[in-house]
Protein backbone atom coordinates (compact mmCIF):
# COMPACT_ATOMS: atom_id res chain seq x y z
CA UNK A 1 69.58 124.69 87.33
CA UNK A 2 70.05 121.82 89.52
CA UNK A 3 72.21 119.04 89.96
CA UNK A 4 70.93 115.22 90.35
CA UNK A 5 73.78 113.07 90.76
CA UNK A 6 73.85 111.62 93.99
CA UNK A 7 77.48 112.19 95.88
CA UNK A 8 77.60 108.99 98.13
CA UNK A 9 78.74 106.90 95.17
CA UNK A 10 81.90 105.20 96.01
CA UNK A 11 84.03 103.36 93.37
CA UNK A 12 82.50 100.29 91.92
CA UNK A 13 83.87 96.57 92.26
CA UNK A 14 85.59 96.01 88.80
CA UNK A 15 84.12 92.21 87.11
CA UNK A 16 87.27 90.49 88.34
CA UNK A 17 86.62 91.36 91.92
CA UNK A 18 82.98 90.30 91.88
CA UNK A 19 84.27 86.99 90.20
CA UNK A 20 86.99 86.72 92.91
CA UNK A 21 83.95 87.35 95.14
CA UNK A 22 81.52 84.45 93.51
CA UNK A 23 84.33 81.74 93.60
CA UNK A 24 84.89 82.45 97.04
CA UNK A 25 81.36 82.37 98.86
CA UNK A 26 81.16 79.47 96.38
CA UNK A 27 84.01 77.21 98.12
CA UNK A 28 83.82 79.30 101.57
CA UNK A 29 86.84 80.04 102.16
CA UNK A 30 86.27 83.50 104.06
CA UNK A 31 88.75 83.04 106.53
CA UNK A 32 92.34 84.78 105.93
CA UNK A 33 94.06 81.09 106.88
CA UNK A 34 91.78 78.84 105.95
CA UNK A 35 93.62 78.30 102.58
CA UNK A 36 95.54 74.67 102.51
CA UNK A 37 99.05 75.90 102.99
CA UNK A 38 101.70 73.28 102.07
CA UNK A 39 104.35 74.72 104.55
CA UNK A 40 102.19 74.39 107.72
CA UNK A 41 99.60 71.38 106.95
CA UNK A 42 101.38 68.68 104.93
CA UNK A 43 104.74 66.67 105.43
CA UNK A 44 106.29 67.41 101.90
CA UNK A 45 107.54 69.62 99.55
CA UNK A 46 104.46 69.32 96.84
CA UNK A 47 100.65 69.55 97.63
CA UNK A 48 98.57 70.38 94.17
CA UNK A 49 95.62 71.32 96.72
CA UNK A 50 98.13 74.43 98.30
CA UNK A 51 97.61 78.22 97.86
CA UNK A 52 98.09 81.25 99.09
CA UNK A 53 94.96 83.30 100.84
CA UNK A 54 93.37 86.62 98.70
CA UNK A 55 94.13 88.09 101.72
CA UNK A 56 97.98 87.52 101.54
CA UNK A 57 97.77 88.15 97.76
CA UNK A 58 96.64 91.20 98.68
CA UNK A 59 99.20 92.27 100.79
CA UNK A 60 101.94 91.36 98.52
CA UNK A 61 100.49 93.07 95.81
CA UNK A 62 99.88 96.60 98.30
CA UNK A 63 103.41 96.28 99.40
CA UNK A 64 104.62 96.19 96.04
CA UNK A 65 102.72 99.02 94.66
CA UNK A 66 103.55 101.34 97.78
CA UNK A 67 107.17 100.46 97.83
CA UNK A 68 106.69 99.13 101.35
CA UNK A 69 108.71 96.15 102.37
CA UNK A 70 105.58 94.70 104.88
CA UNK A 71 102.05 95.38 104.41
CA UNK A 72 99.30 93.54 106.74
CA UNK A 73 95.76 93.64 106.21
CA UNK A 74 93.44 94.13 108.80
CA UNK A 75 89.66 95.24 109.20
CA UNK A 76 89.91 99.20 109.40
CA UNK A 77 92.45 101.96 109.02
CA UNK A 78 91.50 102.43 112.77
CA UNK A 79 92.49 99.59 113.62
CA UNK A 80 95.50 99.37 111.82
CA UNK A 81 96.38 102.93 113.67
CA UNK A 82 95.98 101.24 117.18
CA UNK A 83 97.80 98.29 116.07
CA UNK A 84 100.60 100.41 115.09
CA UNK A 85 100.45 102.46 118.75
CA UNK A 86 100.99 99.14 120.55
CA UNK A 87 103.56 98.05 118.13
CA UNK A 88 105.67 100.85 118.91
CA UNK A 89 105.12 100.36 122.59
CA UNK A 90 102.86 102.77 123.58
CA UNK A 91 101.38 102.04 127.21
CA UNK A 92 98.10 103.18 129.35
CA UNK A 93 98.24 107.27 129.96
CA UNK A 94 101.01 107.59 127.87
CA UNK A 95 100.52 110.44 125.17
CA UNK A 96 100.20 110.84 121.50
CA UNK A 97 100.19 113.50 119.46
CA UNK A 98 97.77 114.44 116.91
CA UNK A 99 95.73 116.58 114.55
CA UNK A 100 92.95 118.99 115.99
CA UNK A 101 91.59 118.47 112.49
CA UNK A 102 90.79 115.23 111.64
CA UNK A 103 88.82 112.37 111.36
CA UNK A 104 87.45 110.73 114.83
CA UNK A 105 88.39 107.81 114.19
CA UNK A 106 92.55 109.01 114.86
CA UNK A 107 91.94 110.24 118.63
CA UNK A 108 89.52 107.06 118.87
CA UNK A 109 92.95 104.25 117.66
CA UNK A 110 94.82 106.75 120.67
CA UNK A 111 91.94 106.38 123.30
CA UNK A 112 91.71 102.53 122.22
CA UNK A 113 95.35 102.09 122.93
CA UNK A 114 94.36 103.40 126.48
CA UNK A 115 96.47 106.64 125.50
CA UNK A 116 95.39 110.39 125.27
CA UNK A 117 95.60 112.57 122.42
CA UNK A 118 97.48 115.99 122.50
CA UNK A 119 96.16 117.93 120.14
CA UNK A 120 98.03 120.16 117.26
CA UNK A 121 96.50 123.06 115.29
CA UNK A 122 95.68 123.40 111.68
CA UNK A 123 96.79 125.93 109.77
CA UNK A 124 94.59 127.48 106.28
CA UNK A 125 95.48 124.87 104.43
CA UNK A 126 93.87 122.04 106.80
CA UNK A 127 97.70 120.88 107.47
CA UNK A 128 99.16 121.29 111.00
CA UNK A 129 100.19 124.25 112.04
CA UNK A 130 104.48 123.50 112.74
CA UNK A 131 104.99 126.49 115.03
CA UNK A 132 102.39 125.15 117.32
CA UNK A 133 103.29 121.46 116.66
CA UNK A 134 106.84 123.13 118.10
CA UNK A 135 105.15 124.52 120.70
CA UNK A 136 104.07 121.55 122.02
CA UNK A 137 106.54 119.40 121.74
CA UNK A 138 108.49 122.06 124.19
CA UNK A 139 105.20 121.85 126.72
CA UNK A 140 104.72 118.45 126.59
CA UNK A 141 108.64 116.58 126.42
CA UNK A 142 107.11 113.16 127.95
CA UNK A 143 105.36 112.90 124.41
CA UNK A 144 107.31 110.30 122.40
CA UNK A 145 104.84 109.16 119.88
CA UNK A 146 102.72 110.98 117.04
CA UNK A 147 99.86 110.13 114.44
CA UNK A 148 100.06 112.52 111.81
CA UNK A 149 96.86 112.51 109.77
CA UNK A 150 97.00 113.45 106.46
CA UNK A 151 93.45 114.81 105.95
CA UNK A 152 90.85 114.70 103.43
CA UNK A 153 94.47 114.09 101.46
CA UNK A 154 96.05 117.62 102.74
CA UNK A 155 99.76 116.05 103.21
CA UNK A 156 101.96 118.72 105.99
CA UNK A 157 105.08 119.41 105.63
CA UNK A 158 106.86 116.28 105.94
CA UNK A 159 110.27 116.68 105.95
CA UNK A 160 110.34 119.48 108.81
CA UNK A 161 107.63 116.74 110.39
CA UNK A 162 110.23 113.89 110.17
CA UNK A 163 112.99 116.06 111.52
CA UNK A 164 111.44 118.02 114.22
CA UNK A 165 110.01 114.09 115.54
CA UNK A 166 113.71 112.79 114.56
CA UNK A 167 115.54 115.58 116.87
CA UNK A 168 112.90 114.74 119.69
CA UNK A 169 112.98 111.08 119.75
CA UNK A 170 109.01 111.10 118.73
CA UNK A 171 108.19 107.89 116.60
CA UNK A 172 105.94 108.77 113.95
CA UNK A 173 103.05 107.16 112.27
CA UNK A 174 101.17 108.67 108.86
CA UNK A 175 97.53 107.89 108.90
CA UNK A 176 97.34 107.89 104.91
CA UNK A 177 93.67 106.92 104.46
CA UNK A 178 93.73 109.50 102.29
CA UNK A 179 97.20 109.58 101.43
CA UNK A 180 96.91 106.72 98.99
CA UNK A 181 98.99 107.27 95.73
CA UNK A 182 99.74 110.63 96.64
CA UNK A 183 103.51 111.48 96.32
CA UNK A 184 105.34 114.02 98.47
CA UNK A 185 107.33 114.67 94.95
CA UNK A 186 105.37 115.00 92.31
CA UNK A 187 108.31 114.71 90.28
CA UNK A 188 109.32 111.40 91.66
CA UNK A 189 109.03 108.36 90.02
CA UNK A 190 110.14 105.73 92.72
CA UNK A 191 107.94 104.48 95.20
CA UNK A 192 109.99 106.22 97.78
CA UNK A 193 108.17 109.25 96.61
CA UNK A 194 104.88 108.40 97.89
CA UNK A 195 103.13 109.88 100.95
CA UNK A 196 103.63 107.15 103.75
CA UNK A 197 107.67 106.95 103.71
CA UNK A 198 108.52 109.72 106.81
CA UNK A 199 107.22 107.31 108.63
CA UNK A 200 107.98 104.31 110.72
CA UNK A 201 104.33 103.34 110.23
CA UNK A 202 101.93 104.10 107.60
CA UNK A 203 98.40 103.14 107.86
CA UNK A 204 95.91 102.88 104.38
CA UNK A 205 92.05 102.34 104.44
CA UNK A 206 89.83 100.55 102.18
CA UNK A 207 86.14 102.22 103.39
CA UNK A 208 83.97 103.17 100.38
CA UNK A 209 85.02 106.63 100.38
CA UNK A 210 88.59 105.97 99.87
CA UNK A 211 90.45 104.86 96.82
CA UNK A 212 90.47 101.03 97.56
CA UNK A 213 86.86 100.22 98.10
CA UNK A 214 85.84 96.90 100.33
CA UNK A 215 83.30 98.79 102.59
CA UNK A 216 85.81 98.80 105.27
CA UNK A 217 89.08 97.48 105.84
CA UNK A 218 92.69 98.74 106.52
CA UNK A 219 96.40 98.28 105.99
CA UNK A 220 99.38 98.66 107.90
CA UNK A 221 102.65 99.34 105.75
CA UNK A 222 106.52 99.31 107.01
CA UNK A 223 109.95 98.60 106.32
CA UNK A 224 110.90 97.12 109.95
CA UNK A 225 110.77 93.57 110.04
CA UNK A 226 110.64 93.65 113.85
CA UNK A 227 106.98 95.79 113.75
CA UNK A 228 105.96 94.10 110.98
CA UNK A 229 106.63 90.64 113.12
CA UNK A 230 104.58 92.40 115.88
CA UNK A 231 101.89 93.47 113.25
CA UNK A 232 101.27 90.44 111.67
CA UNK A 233 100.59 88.63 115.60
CA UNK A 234 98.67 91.05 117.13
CA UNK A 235 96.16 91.37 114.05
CA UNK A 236 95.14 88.08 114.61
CA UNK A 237 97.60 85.32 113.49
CA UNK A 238 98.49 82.72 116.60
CA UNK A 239 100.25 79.63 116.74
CA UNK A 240 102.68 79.18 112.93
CA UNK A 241 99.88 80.78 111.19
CA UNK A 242 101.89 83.46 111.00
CA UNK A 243 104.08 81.66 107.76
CA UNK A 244 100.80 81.86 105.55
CA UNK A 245 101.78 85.66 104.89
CA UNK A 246 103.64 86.95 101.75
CA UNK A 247 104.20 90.15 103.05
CA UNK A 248 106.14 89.41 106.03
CA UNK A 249 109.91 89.09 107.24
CA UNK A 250 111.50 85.66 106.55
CA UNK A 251 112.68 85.41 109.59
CA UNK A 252 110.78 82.93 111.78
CA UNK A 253 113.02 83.39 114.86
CA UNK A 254 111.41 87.49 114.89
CA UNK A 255 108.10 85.72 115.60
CA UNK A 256 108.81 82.97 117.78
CA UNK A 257 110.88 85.04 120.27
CA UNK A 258 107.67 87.60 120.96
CA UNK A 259 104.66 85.46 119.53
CA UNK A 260 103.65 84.23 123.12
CA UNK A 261 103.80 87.96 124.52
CA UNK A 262 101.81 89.58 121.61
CA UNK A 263 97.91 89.79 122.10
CA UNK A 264 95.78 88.70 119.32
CA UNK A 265 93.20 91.70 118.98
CA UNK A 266 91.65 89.71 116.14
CA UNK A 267 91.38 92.81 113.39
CA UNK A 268 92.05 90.57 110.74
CA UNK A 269 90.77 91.54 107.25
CA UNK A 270 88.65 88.46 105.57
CA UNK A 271 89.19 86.93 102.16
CA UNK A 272 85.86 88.35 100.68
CA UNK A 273 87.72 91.88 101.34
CA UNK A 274 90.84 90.77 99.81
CA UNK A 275 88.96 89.48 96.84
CA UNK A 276 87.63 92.91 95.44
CA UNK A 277 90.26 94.94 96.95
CA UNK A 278 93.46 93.03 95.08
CA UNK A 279 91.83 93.63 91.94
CA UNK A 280 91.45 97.50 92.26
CA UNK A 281 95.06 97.97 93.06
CA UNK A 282 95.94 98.27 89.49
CA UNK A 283 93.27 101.12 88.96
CA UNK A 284 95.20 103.20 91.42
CA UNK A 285 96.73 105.10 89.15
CA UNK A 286 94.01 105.60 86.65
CA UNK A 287 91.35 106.70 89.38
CA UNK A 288 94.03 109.56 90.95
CA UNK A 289 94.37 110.91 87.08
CA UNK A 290 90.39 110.69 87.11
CA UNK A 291 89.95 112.45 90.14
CA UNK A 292 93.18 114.98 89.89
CA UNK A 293 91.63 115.70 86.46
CA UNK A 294 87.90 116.90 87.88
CA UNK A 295 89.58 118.00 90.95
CA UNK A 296 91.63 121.20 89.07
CA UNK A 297 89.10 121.73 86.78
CA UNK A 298 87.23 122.74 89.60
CA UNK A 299 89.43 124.85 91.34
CA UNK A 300 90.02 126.49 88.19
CA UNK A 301 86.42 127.51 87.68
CA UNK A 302 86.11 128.81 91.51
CA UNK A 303 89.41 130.35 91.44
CA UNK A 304 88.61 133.95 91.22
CA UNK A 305 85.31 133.72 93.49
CA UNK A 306 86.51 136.52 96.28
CA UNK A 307 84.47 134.99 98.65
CA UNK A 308 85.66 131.58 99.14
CA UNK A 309 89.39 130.07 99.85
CA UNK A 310 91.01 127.36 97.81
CA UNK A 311 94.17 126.54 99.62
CA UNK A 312 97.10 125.59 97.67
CA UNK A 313 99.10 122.34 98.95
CA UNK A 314 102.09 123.00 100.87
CA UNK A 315 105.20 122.87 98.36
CA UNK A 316 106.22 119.46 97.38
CA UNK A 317 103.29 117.73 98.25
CA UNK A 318 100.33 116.33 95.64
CA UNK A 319 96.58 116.83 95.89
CA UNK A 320 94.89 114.54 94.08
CA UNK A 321 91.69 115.53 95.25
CA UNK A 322 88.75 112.80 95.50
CA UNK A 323 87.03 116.18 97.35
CA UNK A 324 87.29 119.88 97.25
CA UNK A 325 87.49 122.06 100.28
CA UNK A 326 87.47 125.32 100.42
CA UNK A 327 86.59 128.48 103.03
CA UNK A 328 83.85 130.90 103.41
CA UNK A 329 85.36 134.22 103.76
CA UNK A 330 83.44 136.46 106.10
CA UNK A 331 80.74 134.50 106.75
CA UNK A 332 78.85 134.13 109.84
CA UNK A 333 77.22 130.64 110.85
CA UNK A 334 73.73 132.02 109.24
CA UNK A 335 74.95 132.51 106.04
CA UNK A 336 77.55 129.47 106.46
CA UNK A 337 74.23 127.88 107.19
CA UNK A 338 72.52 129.24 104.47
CA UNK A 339 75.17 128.51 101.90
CA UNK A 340 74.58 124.98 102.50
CA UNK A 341 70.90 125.34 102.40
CA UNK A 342 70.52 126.68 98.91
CA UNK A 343 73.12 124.84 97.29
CA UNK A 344 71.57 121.22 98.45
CA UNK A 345 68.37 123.26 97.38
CA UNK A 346 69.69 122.65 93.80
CA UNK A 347 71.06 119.39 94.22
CA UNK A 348 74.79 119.94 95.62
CA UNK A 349 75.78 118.58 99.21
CA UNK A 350 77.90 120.08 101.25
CA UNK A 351 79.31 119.97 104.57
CA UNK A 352 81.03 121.88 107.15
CA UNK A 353 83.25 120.63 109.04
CA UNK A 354 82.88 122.50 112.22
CA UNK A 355 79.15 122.76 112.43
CA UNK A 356 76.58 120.77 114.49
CA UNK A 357 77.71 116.47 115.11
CA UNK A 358 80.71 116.43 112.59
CA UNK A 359 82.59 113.80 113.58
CA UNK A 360 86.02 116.02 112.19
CA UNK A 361 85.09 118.70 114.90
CA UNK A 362 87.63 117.97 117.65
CA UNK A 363 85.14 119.71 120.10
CA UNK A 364 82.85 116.79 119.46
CA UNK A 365 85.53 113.96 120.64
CA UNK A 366 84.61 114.37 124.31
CA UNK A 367 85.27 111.01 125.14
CA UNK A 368 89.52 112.46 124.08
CA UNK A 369 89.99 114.55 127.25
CA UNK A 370 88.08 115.57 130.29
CA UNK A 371 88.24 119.69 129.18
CA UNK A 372 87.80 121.02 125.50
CA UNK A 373 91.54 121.82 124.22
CA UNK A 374 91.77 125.57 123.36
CA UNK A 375 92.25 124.85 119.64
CA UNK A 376 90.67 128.91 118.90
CA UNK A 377 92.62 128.64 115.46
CA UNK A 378 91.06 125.02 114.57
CA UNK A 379 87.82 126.19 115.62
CA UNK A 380 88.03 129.21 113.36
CA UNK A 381 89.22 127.54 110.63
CA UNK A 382 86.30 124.51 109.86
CA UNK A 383 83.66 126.83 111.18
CA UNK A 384 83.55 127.75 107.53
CA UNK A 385 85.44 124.88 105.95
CA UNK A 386 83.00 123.21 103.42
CA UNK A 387 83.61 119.72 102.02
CA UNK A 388 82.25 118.71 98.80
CA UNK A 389 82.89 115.25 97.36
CA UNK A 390 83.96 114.60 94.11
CA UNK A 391 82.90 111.12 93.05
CA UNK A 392 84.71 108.89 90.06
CA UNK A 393 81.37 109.41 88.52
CA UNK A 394 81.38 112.77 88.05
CA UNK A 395 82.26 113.86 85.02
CA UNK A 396 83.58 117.45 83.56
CA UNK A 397 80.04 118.23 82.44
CA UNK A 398 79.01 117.37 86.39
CA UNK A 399 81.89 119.83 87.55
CA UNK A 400 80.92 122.46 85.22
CA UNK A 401 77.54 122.73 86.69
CA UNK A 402 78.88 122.14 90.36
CA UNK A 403 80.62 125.71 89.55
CA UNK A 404 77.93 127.02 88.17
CA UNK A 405 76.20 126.30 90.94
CA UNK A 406 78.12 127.29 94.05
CA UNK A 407 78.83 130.47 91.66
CA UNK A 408 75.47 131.47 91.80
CA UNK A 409 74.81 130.62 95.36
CA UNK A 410 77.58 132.90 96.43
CA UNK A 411 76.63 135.92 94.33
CA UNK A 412 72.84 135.62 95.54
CA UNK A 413 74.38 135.83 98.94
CA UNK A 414 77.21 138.70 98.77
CA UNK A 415 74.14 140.68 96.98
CA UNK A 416 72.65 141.02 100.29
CA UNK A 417 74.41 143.55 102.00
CA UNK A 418 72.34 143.55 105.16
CA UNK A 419 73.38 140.03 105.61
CA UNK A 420 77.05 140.83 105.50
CA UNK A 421 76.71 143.91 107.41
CA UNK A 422 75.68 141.81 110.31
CA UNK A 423 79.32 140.05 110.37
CA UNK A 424 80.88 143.73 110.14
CA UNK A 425 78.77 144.58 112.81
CA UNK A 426 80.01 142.03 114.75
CA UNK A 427 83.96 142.43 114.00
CA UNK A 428 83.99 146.04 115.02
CA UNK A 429 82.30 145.16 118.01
């Protein structure tokens, strides 16, 4: 019994995307404003030579599936994260807020912003933990701003989030690379209802792991024309190229008044991006019923396996679930170790997140603070936390088997009683 699909295969480029793709390295026109623009380059009303970039297609058609009034495409959801810290002001040694447990690339938009991250616990379901989020807001009250990472698509409790940040002036920003399509309603219908609204700031990516595939790439989405005007400058667009946007406020005034303040940190994203990206935004909806599908299926079949957690999402939020992570219960880092030995042993990869070089381990961010934050509960948590990814190329068959699998892994190991005496042994100690 072993399984042979590989699980590094992100979504493929539908045909329209690669033909996007042809036409453009075909004509060459990689560059976001390189387009003929009839506005900015001709005298006149009517140039049959004008269009708009893919890039600004793009952004139109994002802003109108999220609900978002302003959505600006740039080269990374990092980047669009430190973009979105200098938007809202943030200045050297000033401090943000953030998850323990989370990607590095979060603390890495705070330390590129010349800020430092203050870190908040998770709790067992990989969301932070709100008494200690309270906890720190009280020890730290010179903390005004906070990136709230929604991870591997785990969405908090957002409307205690918003308030307790509302009630203490903190300006929040949702790092949604993995928040795309989710809603915090699952009930809703309006666009309102999707993760990235609590927000002043949300920020989307487009790596090959997330549901927009470009390789890399990111998106910065809000409803303030005033940071969107700052967005739009400091991404990369200088002198009046700043009208070649369909996503942006109307409003030239907004850009002229700050344009000659704002730095251009050149993080724009390029047409050849925007040309398989804009095409894949009308799969959204089919690839999070592909992947919520597989996704249940397979927490159904692990369900009642006593030695492994399944957290359930906090109430109102959606899981859509593009990967499945779970807990070992009363396992040591041997057997943790050895779980993940024998299941890539028959073909299934997993990793855990607090093991080894994992760039989620907060203890491996070094270049965040000068000591190691006492995150004990954190620590605890992804020292067993295994993530398993679910490509859109898996099908039911593939998850039956991954069950199977991780089934029969667990019972060879909870058979061996010596093994799990050790960990008793070292409890009662």
């Amino acid at each position: 019994m072993k399984f042979t699909k590989s699980f590094d295969v992100p979504n493929p480029i539908p045909e329209s995307g690669i033909e996007n793709a042809v036409n453009l390295l075909k004509n060459g026109m990689l560059y976001r404003y390189g387009h003929i623009d009839s506005e900015i380059n001709f005298d006149g009303d009517d140039c049959p030579h004008a269009e708009h970039s893919e890039v600004s297609k793009l952004e139109l058609a994002l802003s109108e599936y999220t609900g978002h009034k302003y959505v600006i495409a740039v080269n990374s959801c990092g980047s669009a994260m430190f973009i979105a810290l200098k938007a809202m002001g943030v200045q050297p040694d000033d401090k943000v807020f953030t998850n323990a447990f989370t990607f590095t690339a979060v603390p890495s938009s705070i330390v590129h912003a010349n800020a430092i991250p203050v870190y908040v616990e998770c709790n067992d379901q990989y969301v932070i933990d709100l008494q200690h989020f309270e906890q720190q807001i009280k020890d730290n009250p010179d903390v005004n701003y906070f990136i709230l990472s929604h991870m591997r698509g785990h969405v908090a409790e957002l409307d205690k989030i918003q308030a307790l940040c509302d009630a203490n002036g903190i300006r929040l920003v949702e790092d949604c690379a993995h928040g795309l399509g989710k809603r915090w309603n699952p009930q809703g219908t309006d666009e309102s209802n999707f993760v990235g609204h609590h927000c002043e700031i949300a920020c989307y990516s487009a790596q090959s792991h997330k549901m927009l595939n470009a390789g890399e790439g990111g998106f910065i989405a809000t409803d303030d024309d005033h940071l969107a005007a700052y967005c739009i400058l400091a991404a990369g667009s200088y002198e009046n190229l700043y009208k070649k946007h369909l996503s942006r406020p109307m409003d030239d005034q907004l850009f002229e008044e700050i344009k000659l303040q704002v730095p251009n940190f050149s993080l724009r994203m390029n047409n050849l991006s925007a040309a398989i990206l804009r095409p894949q935004i009308e799969l959204i909806d089919e690839r999070i019923a592909s992947y919520k599908q597989k996704h249940q299926r397979l927490v159904e079949l692990l369900s009642d396996v006593s030695a492994i957690n399944i957290p359930e999402p906090v109430d109102a939020a959606e899981h859509v679930g593009d990967s499945l992570q779970f807990n070992l219960l009363d396992f040591d880092n041997d057997q943790v170790n050895e779980f993940v030995k024998r299941c890539a042993e028959r073909g299934v990869k997993i990793q855990i997140f607090g093991i080894n070089d994992n760039a989620r381990d907060f203890r491996n961010w070094q270049y965040s603070y000068e000591q190691t934050p006492a995150m004990h509960n954190t620590a605890d948590i992804i020292s067993s936390a295994c993530d398993l990814r679910l490509p859109m190329n898996f099908t039911l068959q593939d998850i039956e088997l991954l069950a199977q699998i991780i089934r029969t892994v667990i019972n060879e190991m909870v058979q061996q009683p010596a093994k799990l005496d050790k960990r008793a042994d070292k409890l009662s100690a």
